[in-house]
PDB file of N, CA and C in Angstrom:
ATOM      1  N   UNK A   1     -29.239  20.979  -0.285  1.00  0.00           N
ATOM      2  CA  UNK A   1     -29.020  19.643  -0.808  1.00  0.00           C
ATOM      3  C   UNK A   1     -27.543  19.512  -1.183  1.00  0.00           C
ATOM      4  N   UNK A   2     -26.874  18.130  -0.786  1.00  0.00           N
ATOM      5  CA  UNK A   2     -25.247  18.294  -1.286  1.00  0.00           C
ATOM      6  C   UNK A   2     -25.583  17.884  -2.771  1.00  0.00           C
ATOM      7  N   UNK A   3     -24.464  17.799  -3.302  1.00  0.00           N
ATOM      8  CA  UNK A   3     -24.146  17.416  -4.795  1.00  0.00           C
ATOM      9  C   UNK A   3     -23.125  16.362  -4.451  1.00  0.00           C
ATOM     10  N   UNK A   4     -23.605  15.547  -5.506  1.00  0.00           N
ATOM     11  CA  UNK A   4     -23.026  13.949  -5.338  1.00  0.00           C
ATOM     12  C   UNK A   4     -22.108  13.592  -6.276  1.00  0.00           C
ATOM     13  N   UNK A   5     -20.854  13.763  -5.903  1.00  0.00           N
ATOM     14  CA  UNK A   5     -19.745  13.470  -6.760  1.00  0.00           C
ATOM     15  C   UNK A   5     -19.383  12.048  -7.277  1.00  0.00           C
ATOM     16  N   UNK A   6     -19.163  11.554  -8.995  1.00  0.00           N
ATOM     17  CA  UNK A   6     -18.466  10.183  -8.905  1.00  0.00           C
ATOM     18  C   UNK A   6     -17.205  10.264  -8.129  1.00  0.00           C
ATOM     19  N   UNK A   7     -16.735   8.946  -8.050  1.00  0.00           N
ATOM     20  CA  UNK A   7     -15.676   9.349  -7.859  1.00  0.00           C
ATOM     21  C   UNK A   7     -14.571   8.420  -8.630  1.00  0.00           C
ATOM     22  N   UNK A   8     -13.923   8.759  -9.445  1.00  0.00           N
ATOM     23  CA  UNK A   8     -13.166   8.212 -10.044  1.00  0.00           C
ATOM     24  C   UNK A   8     -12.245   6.922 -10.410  1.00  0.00           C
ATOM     25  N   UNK A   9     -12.240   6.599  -9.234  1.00  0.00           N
ATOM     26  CA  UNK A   9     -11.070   5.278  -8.799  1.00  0.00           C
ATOM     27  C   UNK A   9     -11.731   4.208  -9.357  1.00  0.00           C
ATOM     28  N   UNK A  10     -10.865   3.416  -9.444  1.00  0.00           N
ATOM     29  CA  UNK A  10     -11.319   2.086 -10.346  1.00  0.00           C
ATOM     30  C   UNK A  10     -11.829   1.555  -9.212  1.00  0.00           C
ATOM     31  N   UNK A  11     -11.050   0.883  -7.566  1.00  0.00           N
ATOM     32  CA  UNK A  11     -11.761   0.795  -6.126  1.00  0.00           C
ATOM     33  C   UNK A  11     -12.023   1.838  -6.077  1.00  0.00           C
ATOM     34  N   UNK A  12     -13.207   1.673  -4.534  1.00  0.00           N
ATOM     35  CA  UNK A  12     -13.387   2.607  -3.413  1.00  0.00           C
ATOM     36  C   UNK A  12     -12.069   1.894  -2.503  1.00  0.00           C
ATOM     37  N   UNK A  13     -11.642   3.170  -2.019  1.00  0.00           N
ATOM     38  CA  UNK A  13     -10.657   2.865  -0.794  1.00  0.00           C
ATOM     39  C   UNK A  13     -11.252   2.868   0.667  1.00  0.00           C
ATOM     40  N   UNK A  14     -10.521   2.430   1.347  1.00  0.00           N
ATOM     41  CA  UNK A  14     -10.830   2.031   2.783  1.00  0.00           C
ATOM     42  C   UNK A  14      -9.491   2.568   3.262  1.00  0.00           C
ATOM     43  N   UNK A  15      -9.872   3.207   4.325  1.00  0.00           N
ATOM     44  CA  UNK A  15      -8.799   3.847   5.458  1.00  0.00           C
ATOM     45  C   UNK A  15      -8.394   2.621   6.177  1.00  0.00           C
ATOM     46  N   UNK A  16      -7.255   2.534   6.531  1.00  0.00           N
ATOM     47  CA  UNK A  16      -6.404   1.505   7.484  1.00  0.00           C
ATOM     48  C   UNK A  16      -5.331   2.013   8.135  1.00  0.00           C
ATOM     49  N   UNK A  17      -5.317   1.984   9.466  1.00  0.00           N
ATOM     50  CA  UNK A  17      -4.131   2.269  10.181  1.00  0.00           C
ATOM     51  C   UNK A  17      -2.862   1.360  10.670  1.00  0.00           C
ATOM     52  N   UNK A  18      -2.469   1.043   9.976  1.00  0.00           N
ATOM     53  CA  UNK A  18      -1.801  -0.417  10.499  1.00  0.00           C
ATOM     54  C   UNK A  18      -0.687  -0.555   9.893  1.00  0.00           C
ATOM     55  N   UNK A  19       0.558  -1.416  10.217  1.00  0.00           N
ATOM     56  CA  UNK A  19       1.688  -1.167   9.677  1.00  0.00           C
ATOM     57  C   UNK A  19       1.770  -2.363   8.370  1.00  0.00           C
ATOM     58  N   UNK A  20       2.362  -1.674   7.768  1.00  0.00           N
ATOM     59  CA  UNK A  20       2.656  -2.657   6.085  1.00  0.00           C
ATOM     60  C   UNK A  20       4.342  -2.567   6.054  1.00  0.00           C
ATOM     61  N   UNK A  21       4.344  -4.081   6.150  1.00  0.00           N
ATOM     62  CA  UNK A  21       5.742  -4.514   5.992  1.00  0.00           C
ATOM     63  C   UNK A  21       6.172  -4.841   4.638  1.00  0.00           C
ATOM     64  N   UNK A  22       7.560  -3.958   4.324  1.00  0.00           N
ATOM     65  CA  UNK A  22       8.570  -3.975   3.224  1.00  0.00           C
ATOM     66  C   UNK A  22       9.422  -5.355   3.670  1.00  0.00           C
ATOM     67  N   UNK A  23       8.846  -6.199   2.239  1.00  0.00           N
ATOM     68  CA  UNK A  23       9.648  -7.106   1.740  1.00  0.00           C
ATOM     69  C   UNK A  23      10.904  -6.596   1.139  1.00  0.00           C
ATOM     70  N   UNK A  24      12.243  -7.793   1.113  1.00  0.00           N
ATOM     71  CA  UNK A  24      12.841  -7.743   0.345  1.00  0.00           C
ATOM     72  C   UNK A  24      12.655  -8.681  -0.768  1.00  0.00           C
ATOM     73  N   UNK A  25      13.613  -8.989  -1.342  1.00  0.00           N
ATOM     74  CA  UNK A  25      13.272 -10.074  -2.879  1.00  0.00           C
ATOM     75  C   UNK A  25      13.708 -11.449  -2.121  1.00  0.00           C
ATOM     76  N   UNK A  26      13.899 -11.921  -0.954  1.00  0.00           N
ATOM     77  CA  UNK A  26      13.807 -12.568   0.009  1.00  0.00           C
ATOM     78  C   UNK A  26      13.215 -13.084   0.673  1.00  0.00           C
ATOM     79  N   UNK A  27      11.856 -12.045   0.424  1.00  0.00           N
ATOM     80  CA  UNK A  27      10.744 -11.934   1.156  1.00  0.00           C
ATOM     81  C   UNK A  27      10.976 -12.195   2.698  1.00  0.00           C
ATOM     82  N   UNK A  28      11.692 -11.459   3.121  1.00  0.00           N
ATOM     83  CA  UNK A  28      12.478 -11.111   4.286  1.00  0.00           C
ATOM     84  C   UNK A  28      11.887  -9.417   4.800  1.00  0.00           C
ATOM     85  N   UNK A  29      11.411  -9.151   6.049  1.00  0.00           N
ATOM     86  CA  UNK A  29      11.153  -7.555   6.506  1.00  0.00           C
ATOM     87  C   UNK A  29      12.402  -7.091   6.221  1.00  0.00           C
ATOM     88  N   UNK A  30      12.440  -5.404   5.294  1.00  0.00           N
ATOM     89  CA  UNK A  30      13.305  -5.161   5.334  1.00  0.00           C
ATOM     90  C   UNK A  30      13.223  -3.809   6.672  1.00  0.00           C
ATOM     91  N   UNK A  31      14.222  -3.297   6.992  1.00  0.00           N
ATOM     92  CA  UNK A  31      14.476  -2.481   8.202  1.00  0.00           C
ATOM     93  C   UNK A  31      13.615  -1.009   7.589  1.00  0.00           C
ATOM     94  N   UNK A  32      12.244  -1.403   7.147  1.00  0.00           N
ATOM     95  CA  UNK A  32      11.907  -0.295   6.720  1.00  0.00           C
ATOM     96  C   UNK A  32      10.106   0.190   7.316  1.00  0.00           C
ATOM     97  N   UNK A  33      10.436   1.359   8.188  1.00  0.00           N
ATOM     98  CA  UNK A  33       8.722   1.691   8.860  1.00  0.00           C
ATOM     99  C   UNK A  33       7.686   2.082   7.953  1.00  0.00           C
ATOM    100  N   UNK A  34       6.991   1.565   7.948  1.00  0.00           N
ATOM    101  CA  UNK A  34       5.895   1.989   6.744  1.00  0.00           C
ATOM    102  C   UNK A  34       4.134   1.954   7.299  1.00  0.00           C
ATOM    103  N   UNK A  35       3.361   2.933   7.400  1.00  0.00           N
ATOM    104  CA  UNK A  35       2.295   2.921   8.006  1.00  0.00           C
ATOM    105  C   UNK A  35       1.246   2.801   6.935  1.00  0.00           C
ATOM    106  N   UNK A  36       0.287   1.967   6.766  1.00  0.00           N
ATOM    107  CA  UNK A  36      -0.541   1.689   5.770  1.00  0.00           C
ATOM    108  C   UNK A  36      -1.553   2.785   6.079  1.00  0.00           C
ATOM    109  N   UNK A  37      -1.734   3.436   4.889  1.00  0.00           N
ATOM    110  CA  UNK A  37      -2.921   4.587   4.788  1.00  0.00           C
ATOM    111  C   UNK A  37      -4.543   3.964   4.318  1.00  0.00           C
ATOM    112  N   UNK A  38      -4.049   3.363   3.769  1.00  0.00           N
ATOM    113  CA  UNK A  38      -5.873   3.154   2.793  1.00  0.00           C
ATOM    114  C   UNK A  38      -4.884   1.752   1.864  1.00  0.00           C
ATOM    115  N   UNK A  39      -6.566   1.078   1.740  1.00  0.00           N
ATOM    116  CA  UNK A  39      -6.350  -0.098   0.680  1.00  0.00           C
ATOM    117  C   UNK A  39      -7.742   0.144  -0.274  1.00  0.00           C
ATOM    118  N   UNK A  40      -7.474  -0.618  -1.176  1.00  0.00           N
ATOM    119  CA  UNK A  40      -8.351  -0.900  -2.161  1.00  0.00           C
ATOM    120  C   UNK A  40      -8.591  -1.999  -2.860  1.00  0.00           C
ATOM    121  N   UNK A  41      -9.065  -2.485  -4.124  1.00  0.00           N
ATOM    122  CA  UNK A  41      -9.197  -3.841  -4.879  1.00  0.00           C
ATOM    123  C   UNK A  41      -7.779  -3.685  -5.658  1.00  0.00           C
ATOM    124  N   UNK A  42      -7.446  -2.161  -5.832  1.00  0.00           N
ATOM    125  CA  UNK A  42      -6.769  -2.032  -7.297  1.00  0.00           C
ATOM    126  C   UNK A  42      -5.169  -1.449  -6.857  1.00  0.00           C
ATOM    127  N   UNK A  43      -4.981  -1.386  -5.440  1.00  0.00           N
ATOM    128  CA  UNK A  43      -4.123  -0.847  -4.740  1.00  0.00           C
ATOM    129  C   UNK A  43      -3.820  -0.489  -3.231  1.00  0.00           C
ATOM    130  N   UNK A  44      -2.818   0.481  -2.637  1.00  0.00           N
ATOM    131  CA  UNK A  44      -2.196   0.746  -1.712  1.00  0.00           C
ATOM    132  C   UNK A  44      -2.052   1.956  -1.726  1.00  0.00           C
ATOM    133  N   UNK A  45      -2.010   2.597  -0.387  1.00  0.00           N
ATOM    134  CA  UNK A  45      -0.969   3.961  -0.048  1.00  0.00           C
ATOM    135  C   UNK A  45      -0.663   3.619   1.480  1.00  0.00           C
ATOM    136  N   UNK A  46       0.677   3.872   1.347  1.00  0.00           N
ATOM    137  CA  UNK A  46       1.398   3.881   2.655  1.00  0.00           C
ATOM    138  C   UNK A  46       2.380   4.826   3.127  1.00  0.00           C
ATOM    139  N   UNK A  47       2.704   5.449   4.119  1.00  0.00           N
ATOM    140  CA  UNK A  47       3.521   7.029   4.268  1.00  0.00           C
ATOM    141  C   UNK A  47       4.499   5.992   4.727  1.00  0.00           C
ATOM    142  N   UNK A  48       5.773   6.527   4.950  1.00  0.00           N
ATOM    143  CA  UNK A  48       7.485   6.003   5.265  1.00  0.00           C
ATOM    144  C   UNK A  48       8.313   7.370   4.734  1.00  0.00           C
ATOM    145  N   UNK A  49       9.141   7.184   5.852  1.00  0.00           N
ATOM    146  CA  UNK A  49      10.520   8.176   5.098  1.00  0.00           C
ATOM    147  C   UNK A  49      11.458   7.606   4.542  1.00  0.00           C
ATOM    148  N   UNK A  50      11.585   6.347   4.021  1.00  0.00           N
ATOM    149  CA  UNK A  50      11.960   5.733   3.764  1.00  0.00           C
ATOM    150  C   UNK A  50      11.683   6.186   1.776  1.00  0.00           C
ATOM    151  N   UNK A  51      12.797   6.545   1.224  1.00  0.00           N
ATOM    152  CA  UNK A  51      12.648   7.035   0.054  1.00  0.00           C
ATOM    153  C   UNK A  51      12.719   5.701  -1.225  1.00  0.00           C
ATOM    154  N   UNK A  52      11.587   5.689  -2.066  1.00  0.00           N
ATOM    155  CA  UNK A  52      11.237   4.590  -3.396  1.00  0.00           C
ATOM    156  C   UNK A  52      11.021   5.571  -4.229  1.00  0.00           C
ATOM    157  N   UNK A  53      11.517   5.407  -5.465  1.00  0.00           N
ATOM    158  CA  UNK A  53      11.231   6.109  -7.194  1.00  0.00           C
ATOM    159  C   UNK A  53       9.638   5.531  -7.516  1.00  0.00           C
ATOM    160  N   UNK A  54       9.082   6.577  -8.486  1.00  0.00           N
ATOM    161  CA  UNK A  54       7.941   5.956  -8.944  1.00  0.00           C
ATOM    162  C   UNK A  54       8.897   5.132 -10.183  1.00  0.00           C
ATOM    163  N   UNK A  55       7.397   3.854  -9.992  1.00  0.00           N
ATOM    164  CA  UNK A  55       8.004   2.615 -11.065  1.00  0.00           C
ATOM    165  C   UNK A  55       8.768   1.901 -10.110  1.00  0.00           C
ATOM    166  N   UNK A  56       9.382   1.985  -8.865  1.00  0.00           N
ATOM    167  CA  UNK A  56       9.362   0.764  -8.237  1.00  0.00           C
ATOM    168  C   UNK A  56       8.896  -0.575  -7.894  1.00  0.00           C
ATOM    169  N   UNK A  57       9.360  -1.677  -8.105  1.00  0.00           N
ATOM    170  CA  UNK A  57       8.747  -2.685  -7.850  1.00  0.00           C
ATOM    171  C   UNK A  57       8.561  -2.694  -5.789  1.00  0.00           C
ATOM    172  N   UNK A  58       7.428  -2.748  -5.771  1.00  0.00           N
ATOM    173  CA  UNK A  58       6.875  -2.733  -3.972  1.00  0.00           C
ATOM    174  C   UNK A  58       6.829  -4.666  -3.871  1.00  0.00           C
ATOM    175  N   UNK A  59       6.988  -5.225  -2.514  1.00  0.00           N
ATOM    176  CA  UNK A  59       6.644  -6.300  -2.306  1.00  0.00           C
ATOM    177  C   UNK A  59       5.735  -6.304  -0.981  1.00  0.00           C
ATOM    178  N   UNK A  60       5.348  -6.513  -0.508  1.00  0.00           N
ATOM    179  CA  UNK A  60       4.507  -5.839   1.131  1.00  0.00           C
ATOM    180  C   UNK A  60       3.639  -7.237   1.533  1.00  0.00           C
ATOM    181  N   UNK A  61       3.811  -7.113   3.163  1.00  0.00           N
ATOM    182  CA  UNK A  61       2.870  -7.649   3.976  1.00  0.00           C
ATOM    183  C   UNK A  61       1.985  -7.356   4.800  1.00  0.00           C
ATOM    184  N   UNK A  62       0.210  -7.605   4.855  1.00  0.00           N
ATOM    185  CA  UNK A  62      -0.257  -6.479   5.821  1.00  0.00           C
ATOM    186  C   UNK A  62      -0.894  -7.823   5.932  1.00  0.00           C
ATOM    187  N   UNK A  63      -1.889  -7.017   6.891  1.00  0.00           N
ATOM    188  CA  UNK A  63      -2.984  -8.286   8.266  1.00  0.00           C
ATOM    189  C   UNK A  63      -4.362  -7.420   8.110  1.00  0.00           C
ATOM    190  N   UNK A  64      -5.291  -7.894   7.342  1.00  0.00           N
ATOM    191  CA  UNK A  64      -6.342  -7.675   7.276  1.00  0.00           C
ATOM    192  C   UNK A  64      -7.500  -8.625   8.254  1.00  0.00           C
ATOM    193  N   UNK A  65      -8.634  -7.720   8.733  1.00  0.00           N
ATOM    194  CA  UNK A  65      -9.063  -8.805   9.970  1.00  0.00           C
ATOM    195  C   UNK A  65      -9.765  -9.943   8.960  1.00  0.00           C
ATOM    196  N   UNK A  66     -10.157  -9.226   7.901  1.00  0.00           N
ATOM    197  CA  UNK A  66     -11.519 -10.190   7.331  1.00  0.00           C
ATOM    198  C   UNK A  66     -10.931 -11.321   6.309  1.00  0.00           C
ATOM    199  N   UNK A  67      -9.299 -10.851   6.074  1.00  0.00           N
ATOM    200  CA  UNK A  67      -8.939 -11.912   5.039  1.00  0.00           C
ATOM    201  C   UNK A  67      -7.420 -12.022   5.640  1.00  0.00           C
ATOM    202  N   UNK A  68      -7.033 -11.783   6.546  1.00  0.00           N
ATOM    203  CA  UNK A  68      -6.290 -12.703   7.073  1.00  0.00           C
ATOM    204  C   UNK A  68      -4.620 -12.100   5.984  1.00  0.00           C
ATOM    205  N   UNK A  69      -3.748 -12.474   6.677  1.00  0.00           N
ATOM    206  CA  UNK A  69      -2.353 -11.853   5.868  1.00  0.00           C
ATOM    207  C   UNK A  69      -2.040 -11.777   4.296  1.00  0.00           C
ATOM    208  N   UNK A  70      -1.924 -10.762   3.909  1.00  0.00           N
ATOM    209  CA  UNK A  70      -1.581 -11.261   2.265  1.00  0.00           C
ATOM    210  C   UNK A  70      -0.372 -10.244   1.973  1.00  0.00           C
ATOM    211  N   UNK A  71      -0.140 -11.102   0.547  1.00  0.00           N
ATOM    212  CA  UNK A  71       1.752 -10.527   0.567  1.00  0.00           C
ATOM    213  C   UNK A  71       1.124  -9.763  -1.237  1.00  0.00           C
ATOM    214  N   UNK A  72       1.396  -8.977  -1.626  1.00  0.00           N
ATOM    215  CA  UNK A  72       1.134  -8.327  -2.327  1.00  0.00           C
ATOM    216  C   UNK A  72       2.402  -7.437  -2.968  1.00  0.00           C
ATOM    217  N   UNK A  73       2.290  -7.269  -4.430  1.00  0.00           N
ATOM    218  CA  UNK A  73       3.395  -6.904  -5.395  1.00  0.00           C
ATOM    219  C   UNK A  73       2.850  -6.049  -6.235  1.00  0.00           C
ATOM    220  N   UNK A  74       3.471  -4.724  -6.280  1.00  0.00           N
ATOM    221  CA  UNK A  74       2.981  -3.637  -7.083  1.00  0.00           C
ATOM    222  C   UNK A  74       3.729  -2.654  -7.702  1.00  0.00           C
ATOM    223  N   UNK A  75       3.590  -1.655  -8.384  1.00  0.00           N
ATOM    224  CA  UNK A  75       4.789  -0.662  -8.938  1.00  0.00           C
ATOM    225  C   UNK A  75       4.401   0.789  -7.744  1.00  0.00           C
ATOM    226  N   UNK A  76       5.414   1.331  -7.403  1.00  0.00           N
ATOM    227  CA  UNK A  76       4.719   3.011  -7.296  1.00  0.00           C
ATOM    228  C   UNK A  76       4.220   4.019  -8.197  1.00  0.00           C
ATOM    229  N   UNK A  77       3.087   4.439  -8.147  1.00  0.00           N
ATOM    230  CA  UNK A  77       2.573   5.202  -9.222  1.00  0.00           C
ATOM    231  C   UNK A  77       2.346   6.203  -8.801  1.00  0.00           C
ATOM    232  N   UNK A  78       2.180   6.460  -7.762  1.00  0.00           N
ATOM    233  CA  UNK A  78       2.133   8.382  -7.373  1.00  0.00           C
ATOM    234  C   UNK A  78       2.849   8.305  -5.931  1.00  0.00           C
ATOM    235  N   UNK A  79       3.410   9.472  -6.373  1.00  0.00           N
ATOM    236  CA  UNK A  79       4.186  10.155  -4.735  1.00  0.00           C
ATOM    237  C   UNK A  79       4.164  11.296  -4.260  1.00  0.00           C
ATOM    238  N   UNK A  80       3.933  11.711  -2.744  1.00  0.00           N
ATOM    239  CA  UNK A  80       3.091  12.843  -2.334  1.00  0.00           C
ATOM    240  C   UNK A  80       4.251  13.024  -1.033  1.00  0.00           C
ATOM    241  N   UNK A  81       5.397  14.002  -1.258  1.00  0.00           N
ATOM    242  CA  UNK A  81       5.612  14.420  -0.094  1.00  0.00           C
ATOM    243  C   UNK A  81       5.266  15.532   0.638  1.00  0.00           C
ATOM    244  N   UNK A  82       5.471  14.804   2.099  1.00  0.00           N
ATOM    245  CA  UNK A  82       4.858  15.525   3.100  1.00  0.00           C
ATOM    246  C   UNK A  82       5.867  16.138   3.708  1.00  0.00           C
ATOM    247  N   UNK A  83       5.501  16.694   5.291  1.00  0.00           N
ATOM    248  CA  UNK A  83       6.210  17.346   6.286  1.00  0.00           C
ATOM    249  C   UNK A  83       7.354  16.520   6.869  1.00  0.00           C
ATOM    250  N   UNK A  84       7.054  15.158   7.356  1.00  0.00           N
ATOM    251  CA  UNK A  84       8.196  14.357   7.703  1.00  0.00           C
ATOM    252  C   UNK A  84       7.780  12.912   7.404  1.00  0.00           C
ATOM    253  N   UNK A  85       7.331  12.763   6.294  1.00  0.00           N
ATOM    254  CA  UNK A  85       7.175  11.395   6.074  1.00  0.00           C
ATOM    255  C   UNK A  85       6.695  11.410   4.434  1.00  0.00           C
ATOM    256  N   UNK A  86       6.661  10.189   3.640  1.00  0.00           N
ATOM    257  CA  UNK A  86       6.227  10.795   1.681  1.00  0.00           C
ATOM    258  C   UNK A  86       5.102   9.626   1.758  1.00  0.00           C
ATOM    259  N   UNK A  87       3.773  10.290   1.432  1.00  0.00           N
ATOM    260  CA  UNK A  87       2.976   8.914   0.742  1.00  0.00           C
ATOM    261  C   UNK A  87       3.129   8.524  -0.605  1.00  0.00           C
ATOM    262  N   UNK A  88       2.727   7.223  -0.653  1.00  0.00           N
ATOM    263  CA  UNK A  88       3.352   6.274  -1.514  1.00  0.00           C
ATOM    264  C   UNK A  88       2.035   5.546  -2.186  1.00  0.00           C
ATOM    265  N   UNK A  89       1.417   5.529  -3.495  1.00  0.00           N
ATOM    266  CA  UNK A  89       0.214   4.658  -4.095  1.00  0.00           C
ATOM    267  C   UNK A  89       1.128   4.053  -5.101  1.00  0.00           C
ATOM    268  N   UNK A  90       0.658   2.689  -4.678  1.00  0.00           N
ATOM    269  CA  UNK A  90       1.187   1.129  -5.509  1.00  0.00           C
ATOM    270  C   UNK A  90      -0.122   0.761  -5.680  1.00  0.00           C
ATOM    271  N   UNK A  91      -0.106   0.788  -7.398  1.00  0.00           N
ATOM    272  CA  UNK A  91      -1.090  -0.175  -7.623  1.00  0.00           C
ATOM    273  C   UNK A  91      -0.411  -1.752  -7.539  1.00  0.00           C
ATOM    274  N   UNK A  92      -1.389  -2.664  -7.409  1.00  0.00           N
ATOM    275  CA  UNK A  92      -1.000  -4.145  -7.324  1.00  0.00           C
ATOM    276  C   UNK A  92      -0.952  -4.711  -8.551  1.00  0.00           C
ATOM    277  N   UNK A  93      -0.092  -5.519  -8.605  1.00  0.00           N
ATOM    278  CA  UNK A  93       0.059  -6.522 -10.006  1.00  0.00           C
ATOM    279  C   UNK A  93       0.043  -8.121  -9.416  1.00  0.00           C
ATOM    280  N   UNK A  94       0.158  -8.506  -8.245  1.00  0.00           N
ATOM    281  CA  UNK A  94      -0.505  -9.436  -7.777  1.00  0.00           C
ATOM    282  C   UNK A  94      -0.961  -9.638  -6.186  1.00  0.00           C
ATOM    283  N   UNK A  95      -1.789 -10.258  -5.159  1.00  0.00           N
ATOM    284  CA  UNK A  95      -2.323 -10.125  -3.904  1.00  0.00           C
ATOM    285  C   UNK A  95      -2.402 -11.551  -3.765  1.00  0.00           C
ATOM    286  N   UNK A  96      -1.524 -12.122  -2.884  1.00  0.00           N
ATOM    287  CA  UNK A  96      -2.051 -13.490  -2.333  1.00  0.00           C
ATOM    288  C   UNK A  96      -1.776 -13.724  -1.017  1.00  0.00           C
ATOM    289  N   UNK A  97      -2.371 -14.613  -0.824  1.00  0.00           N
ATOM    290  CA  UNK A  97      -2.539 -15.146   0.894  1.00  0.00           C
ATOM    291  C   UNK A  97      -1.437 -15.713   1.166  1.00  0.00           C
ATOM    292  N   UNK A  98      -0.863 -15.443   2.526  1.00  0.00           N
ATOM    293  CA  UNK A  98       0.431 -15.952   2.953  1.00  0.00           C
ATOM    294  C   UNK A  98       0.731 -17.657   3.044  1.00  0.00           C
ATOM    295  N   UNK A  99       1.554 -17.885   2.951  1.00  0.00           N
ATOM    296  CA  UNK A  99       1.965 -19.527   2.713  1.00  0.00           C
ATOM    297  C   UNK A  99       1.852 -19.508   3.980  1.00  0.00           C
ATOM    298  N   UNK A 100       1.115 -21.184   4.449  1.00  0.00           N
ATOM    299  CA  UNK A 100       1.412 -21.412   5.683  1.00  0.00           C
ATOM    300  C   UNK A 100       2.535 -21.969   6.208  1.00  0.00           C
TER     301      UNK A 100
END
């Protein structure tokens, strides 16, 4: 029989492969590659070599099929480097749907 772990997170996350675009304060793409790892209600993780401090303010754009583009604003709260790329968890401080 397995043993059934809680699991902690305020969301459950969802795996996503897809690219998440870095805003500037412009809300302009900035020249920065960023591959979306997982989403949640309460957050983000996305890998980039592209180097951010925790406590950064994040601005981001992704394309979800079921809800359609949203631009989303968060701090970095944990950072995990890797072999050639650092993951990145932003919780959100706000999520809205793109202006048409």
């Amino acid at each position: 029989m397995t043993k059934l772990t809680r699991e902690a997170r305020r969301g459950p996350r969802f795996r996503h492969d897809s690219v998440l675009e870095i805003l500037d304060d412009s809300d302009r793409v900035m020249a920065v590659v960023a591959r979306l790892v997982d989403l949640s209600s309460v957050g983000v993780s996305f890998s980039t070599t592209h180097v951010f401090a925790k406590g950064a303010r994040i601005r981001a754009r992704l394309r979800l099929l079921s809800a359609g583009v949203l631009t989303v604003t968060g701090r970095v709260v944990r950072i995990k480097e890797k072999t050639n790329s650092t993951l990145y968890a932003v919780e959100f401080e706000s999520v809205r749907g793109a202006r048409p």
